[in-house]
PDB file of N, CA and C in Angstrom:
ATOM      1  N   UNK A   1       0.848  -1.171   0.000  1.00  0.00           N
ATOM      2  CA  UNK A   1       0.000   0.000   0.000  1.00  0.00           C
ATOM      3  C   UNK A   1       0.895   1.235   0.000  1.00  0.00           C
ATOM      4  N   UNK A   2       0.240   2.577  -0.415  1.00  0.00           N
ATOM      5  CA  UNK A   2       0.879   3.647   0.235  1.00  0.00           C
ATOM      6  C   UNK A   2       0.177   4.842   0.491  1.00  0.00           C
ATOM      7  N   UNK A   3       0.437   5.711   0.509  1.00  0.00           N
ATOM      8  CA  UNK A   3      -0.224   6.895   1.218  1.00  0.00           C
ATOM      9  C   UNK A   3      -0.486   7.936  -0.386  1.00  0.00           C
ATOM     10  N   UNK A   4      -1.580   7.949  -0.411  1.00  0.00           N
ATOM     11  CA  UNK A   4      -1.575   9.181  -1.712  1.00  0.00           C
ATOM     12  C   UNK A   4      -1.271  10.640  -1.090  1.00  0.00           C
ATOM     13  N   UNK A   5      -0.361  10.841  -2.163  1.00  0.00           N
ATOM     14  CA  UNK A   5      -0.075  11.875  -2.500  1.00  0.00           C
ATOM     15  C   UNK A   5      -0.692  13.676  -2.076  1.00  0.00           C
ATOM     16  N   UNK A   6      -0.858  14.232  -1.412  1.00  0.00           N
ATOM     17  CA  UNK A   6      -1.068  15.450  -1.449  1.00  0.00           C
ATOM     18  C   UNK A   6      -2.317  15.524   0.302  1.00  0.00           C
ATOM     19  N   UNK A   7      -2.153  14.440   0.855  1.00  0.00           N
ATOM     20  CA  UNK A   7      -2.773  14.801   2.555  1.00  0.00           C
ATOM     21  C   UNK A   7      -1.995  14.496   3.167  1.00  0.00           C
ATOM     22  N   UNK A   8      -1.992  15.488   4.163  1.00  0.00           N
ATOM     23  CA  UNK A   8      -1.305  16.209   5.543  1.00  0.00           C
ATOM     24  C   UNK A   8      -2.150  15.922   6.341  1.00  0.00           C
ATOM     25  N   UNK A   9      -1.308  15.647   7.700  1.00  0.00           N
ATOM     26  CA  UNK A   9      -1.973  15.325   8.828  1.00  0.00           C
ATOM     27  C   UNK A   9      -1.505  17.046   9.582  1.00  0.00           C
ATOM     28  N   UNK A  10      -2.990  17.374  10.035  1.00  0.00           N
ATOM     29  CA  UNK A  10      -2.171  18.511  10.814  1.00  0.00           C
ATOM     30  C   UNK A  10      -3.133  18.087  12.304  1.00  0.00           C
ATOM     31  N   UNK A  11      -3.001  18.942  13.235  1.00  0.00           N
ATOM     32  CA  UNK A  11      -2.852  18.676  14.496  1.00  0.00           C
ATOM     33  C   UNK A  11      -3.838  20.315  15.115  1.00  0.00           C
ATOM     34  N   UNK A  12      -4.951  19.466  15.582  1.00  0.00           N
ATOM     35  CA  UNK A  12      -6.074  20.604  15.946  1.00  0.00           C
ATOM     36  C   UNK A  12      -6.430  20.486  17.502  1.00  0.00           C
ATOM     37  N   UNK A  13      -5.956  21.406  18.092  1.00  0.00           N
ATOM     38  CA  UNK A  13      -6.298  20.719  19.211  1.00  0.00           C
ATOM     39  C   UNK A  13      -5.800  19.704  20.104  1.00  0.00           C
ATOM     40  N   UNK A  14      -6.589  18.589  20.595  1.00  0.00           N
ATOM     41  CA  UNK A  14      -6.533  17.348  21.092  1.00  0.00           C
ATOM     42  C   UNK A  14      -6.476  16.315  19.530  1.00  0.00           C
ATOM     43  N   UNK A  15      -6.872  16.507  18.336  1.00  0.00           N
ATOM     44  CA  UNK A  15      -7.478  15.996  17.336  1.00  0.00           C
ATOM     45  C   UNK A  15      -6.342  16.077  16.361  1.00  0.00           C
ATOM     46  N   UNK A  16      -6.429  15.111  15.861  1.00  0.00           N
ATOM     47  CA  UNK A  16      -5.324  14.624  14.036  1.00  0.00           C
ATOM     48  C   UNK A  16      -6.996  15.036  13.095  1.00  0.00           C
ATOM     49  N   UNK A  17      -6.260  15.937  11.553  1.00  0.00           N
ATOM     50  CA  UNK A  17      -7.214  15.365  11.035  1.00  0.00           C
ATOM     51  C   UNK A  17      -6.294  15.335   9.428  1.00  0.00           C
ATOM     52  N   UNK A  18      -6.618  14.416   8.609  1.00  0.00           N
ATOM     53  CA  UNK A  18      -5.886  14.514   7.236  1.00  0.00           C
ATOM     54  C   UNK A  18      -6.376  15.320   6.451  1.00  0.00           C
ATOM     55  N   UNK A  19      -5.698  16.275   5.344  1.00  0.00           N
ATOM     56  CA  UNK A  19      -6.685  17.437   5.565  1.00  0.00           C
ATOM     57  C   UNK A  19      -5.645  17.355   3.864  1.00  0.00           C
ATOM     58  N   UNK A  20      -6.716  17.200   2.942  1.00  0.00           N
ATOM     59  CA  UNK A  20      -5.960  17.355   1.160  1.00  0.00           C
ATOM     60  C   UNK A  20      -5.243  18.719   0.589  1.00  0.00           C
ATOM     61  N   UNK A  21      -4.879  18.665   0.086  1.00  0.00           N
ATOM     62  CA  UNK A  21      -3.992  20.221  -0.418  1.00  0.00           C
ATOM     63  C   UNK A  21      -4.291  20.603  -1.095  1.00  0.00           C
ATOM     64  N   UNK A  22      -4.890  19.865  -1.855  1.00  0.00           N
ATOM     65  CA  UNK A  22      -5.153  20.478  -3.595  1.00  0.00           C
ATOM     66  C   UNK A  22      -6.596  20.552  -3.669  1.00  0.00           C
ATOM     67  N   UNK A  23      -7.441  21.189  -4.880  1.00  0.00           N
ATOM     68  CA  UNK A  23      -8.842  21.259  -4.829  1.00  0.00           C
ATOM     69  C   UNK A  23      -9.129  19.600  -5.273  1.00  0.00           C
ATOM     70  N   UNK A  24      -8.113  18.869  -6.364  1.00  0.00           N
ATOM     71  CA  UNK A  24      -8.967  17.674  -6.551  1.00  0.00           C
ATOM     72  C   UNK A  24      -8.904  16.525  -5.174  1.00  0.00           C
ATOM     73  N   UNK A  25      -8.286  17.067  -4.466  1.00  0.00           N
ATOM     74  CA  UNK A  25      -8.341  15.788  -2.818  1.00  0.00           C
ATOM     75  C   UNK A  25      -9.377  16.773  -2.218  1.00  0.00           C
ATOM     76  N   UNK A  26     -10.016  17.889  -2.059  1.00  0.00           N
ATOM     77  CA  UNK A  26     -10.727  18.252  -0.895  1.00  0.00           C
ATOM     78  C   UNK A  26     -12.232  17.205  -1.719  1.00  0.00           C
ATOM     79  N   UNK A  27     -12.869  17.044  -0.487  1.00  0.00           N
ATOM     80  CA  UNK A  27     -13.940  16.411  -0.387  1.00  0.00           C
ATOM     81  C   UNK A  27     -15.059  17.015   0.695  1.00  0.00           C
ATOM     82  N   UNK A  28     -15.794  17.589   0.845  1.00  0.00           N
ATOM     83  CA  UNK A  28     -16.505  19.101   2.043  1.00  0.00           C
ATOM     84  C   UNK A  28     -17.174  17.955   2.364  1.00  0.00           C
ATOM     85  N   UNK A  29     -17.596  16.539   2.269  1.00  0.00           N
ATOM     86  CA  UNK A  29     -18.355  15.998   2.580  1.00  0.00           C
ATOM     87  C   UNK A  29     -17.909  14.883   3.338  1.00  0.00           C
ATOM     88  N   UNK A  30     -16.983  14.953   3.775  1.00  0.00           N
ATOM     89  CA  UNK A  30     -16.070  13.790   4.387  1.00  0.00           C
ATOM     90  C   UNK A  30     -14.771  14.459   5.056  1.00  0.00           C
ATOM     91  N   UNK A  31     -14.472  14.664   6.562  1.00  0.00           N
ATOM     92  CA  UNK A  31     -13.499  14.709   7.404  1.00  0.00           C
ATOM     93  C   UNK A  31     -12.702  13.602   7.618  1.00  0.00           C
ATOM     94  N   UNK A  32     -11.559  13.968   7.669  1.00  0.00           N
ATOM     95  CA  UNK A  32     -10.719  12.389   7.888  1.00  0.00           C
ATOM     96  C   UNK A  32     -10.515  12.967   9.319  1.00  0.00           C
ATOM     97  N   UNK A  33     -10.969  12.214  10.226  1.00  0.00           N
ATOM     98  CA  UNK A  33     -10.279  12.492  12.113  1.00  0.00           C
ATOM     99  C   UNK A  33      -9.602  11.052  12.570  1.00  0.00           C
ATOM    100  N   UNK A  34      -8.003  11.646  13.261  1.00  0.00           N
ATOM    101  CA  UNK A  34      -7.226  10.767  13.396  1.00  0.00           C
ATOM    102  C   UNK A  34      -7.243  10.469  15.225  1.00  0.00           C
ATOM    103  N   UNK A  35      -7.217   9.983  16.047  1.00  0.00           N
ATOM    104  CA  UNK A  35      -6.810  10.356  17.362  1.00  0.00           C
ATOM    105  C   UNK A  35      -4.700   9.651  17.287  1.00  0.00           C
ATOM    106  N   UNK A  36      -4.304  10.086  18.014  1.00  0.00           N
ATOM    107  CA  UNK A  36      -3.288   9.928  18.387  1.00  0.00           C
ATOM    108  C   UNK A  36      -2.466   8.960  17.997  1.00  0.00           C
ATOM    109  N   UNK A  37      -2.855   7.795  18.317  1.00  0.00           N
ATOM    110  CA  UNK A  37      -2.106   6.295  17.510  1.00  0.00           C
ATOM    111  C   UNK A  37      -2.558   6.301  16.405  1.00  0.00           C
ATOM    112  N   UNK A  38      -3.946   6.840  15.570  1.00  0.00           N
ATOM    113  CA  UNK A  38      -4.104   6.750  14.189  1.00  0.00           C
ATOM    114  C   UNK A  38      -3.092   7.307  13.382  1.00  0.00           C
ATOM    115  N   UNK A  39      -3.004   8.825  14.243  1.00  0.00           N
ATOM    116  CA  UNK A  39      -1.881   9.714  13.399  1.00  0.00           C
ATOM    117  C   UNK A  39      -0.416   9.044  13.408  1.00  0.00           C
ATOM    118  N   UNK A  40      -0.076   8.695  14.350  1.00  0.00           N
ATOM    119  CA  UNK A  40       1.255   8.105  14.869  1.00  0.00           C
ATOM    120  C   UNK A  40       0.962   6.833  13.436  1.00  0.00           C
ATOM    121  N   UNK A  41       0.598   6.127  13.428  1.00  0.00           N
ATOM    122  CA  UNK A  41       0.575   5.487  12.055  1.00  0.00           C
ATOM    123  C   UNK A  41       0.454   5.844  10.829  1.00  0.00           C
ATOM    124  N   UNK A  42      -0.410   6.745  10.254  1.00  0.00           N
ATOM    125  CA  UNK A  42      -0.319   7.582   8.949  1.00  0.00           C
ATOM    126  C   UNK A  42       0.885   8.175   9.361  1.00  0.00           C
ATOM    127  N   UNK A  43       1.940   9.030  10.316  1.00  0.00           N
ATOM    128  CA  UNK A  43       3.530   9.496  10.193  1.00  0.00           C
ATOM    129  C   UNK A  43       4.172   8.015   9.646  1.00  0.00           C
ATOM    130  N   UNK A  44       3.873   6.968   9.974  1.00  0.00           N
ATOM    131  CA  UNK A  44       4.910   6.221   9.826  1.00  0.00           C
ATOM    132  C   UNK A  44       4.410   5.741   8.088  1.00  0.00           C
ATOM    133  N   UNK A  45       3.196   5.617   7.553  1.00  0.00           N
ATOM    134  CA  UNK A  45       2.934   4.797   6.427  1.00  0.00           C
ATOM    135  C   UNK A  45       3.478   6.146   5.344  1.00  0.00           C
ATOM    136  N   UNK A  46       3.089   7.232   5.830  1.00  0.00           N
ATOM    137  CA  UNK A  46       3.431   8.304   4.657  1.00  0.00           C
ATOM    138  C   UNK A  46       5.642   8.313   4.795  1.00  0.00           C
ATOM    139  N   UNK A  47       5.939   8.093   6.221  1.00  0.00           N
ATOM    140  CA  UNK A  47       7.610   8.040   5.805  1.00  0.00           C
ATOM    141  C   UNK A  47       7.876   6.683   5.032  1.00  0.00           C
ATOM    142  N   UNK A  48       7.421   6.004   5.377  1.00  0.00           N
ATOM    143  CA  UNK A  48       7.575   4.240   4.606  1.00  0.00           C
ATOM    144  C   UNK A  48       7.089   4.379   2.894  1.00  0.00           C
ATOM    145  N   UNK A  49       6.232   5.285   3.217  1.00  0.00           N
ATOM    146  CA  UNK A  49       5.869   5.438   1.013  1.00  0.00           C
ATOM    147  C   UNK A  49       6.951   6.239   0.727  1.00  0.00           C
ATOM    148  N   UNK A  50       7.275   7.461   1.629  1.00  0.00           N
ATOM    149  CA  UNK A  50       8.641   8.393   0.643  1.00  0.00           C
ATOM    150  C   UNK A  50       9.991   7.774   0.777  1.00  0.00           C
ATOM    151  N   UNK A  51       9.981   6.532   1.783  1.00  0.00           N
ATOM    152  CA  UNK A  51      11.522   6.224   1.847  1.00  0.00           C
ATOM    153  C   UNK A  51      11.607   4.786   0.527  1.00  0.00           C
ATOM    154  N   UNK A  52      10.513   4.073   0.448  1.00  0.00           N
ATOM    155  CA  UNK A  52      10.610   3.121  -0.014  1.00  0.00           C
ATOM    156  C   UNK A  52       9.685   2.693  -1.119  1.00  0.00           C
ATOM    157  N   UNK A  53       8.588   3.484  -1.306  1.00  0.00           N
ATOM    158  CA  UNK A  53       7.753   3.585  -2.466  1.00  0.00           C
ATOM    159  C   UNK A  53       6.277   2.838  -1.901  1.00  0.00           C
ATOM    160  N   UNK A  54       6.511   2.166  -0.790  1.00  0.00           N
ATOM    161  CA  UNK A  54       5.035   1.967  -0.310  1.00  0.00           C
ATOM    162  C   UNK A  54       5.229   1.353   1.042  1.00  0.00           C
ATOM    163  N   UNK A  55       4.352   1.113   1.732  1.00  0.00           N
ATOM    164  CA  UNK A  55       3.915  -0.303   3.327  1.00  0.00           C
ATOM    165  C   UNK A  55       3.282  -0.971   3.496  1.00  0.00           C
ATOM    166  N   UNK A  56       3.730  -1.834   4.769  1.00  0.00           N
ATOM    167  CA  UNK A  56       2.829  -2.860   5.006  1.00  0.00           C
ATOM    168  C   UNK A  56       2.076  -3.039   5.975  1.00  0.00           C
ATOM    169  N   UNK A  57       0.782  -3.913   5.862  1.00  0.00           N
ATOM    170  CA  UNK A  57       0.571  -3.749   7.661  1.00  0.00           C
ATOM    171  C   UNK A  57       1.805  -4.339   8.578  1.00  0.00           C
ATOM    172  N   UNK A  58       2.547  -5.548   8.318  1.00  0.00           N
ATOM    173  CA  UNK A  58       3.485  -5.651   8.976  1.00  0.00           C
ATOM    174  C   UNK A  58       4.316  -4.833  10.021  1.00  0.00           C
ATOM    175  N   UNK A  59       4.709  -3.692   8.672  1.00  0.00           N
ATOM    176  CA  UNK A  59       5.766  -2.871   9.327  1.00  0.00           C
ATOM    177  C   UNK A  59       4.675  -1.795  10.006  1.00  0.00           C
ATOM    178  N   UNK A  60       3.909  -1.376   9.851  1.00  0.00           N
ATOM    179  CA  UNK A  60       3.056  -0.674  11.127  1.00  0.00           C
ATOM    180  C   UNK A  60       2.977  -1.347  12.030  1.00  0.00           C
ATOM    181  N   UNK A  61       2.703  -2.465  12.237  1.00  0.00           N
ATOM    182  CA  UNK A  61       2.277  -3.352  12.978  1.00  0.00           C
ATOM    183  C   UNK A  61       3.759  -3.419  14.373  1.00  0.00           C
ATOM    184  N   UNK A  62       4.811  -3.666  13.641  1.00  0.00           N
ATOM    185  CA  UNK A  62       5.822  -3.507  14.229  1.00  0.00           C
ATOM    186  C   UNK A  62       6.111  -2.193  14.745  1.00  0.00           C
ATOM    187  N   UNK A  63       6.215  -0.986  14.113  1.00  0.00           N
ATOM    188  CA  UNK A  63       6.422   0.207  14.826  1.00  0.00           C
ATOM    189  C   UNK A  63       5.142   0.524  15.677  1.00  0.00           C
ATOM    190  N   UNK A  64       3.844   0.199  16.096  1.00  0.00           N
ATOM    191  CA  UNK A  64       3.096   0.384  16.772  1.00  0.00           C
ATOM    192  C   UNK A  64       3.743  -0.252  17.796  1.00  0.00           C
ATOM    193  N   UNK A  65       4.121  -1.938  17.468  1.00  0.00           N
ATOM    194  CA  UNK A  65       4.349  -2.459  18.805  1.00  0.00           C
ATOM    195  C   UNK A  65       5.927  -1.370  19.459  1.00  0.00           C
ATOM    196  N   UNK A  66       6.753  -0.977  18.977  1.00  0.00           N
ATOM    197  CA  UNK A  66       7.949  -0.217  19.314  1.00  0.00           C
ATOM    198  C   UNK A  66       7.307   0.649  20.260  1.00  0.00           C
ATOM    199  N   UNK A  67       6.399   1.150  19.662  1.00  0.00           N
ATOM    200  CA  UNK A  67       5.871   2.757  20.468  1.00  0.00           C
ATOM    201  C   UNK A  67       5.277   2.676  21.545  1.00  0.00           C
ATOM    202  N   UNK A  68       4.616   1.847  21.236  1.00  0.00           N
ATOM    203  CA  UNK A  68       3.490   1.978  22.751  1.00  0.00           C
ATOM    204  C   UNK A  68       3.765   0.763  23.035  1.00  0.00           C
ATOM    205  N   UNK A  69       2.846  -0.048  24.285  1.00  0.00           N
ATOM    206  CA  UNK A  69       2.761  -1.244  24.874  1.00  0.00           C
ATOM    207  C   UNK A  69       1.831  -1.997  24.572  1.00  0.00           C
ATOM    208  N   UNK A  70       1.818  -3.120  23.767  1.00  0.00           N
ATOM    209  CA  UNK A  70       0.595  -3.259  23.437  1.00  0.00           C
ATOM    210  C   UNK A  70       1.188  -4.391  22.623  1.00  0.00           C
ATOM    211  N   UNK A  71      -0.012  -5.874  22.639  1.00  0.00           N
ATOM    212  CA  UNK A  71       0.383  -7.183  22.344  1.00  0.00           C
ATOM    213  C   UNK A  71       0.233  -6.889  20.978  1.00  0.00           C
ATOM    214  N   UNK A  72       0.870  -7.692  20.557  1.00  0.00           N
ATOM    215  CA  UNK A  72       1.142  -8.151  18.481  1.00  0.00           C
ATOM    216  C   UNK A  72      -0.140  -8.263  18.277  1.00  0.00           C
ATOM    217  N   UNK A  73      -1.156  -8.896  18.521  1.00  0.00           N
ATOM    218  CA  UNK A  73      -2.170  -9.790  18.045  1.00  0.00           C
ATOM    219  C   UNK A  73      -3.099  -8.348  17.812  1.00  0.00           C
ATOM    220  N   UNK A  74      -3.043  -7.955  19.138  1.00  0.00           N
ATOM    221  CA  UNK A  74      -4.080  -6.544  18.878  1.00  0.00           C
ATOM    222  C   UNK A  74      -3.350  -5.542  17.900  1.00  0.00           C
ATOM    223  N   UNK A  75      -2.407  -5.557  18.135  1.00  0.00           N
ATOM    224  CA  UNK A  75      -1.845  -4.308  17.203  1.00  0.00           C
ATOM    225  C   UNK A  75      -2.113  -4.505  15.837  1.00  0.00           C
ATOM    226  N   UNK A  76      -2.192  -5.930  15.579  1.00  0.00           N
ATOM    227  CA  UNK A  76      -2.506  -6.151  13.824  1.00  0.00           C
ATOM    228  C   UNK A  76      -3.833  -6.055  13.752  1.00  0.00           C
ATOM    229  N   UNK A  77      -4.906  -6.187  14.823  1.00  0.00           N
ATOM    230  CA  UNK A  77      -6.062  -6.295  14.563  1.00  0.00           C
ATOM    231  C   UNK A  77      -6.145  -4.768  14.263  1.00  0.00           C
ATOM    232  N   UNK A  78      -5.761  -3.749  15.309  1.00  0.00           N
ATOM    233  CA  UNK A  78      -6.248  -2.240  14.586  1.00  0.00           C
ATOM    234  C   UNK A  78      -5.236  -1.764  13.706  1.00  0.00           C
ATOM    235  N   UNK A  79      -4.231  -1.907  13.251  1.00  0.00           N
ATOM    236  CA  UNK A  79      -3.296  -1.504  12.110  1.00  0.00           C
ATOM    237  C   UNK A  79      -4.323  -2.135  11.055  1.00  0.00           C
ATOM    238  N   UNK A  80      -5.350  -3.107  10.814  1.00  0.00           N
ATOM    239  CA  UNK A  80      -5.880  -3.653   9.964  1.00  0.00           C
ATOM    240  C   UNK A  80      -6.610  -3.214   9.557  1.00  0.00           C
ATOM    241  N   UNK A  81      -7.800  -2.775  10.891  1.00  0.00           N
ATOM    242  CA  UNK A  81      -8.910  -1.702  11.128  1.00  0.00           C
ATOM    243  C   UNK A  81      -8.819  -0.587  10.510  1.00  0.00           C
ATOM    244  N   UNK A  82      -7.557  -0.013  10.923  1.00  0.00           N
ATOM    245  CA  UNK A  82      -6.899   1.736  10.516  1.00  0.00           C
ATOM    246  C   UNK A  82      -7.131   1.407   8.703  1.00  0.00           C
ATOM    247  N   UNK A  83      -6.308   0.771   8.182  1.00  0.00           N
ATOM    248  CA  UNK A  83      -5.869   0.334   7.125  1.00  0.00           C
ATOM    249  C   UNK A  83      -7.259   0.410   6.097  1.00  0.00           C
ATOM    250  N   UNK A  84      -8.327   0.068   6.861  1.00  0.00           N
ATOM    251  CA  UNK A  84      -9.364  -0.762   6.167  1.00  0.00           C
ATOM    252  C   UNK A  84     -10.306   1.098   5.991  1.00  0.00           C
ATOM    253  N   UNK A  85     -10.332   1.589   6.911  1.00  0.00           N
ATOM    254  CA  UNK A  85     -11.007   2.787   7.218  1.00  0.00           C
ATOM    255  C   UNK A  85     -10.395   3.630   6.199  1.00  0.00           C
ATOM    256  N   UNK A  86      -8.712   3.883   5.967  1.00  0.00           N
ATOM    257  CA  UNK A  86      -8.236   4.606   5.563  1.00  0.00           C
ATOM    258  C   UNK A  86      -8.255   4.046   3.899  1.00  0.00           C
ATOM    259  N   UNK A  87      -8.669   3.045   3.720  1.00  0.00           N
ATOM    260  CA  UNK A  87      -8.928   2.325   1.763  1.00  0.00           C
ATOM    261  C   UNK A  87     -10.173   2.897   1.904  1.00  0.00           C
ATOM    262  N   UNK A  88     -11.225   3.006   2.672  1.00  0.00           N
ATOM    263  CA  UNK A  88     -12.251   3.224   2.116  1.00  0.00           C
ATOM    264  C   UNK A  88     -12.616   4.648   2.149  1.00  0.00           C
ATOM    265  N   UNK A  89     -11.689   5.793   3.064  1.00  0.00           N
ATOM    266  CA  UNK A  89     -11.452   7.026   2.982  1.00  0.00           C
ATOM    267  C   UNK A  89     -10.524   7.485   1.605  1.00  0.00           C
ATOM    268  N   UNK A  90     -10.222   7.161   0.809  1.00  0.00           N
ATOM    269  CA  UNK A  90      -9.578   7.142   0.228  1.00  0.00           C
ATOM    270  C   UNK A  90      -8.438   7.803   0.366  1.00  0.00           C
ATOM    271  N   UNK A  91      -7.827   7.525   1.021  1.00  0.00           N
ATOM    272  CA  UNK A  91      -6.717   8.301   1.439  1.00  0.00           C
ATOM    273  C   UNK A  91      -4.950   7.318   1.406  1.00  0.00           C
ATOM    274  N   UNK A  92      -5.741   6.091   0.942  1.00  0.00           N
ATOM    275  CA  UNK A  92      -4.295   5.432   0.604  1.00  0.00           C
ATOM    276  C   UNK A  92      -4.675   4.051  -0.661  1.00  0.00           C
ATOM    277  N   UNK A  93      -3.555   3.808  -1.587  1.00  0.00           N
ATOM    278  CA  UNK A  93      -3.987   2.747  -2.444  1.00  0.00           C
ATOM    279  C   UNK A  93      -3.194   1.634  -2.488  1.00  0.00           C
ATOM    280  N   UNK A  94      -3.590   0.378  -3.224  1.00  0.00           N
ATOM    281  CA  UNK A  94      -2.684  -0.341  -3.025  1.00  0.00           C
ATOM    282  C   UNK A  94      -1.995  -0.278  -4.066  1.00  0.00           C
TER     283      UNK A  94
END
């Protein structure tokens, strides 16, 4: 997978939200809201697309477990979740 091109995560508040740059990514009808570990994962899938051309759940999966505390099993279940939310936000392709 990787992260398309032209959304920014900026930081509102308490709140992540991915927010498009250009007029053809804005969408007025759809907010992308991140909380904290969401964002902490879109930083890592958008550095993993510019260092290497795309990611995996794997390697989220692994830098989630780095960051916080938290068993493998769950971490793939919501890196999966995230993943699944963020294909159907369109905000990343495979």
């Amino acid at each position: 997978m990787k992260t398309i091109e032209g959304f920014r995560l900026r930081k509102l508040g308490n709140e992540y939200i991915l927010v498009g740059e250009s007029m053809a990514l804005i969408n007025f009808n759809k907010m992308i809201t991140l909380n904290e570990t969401a964002a902490f994962l879109w930083e890592q899938a958008e550095r993993m697309t510019k260092e290497q051309g795309q990611f995996d759940a794997g390697a989220l999966c692994k830098a989630l477990c780095n960051e916080y505390e938290v068993d493998p099993s769950q971490a793939m279940t919501d890196v999966d979740s995230t993943l699944a939310a963020w294909a159907d936000a369109g905000v990343v392709e495979k």
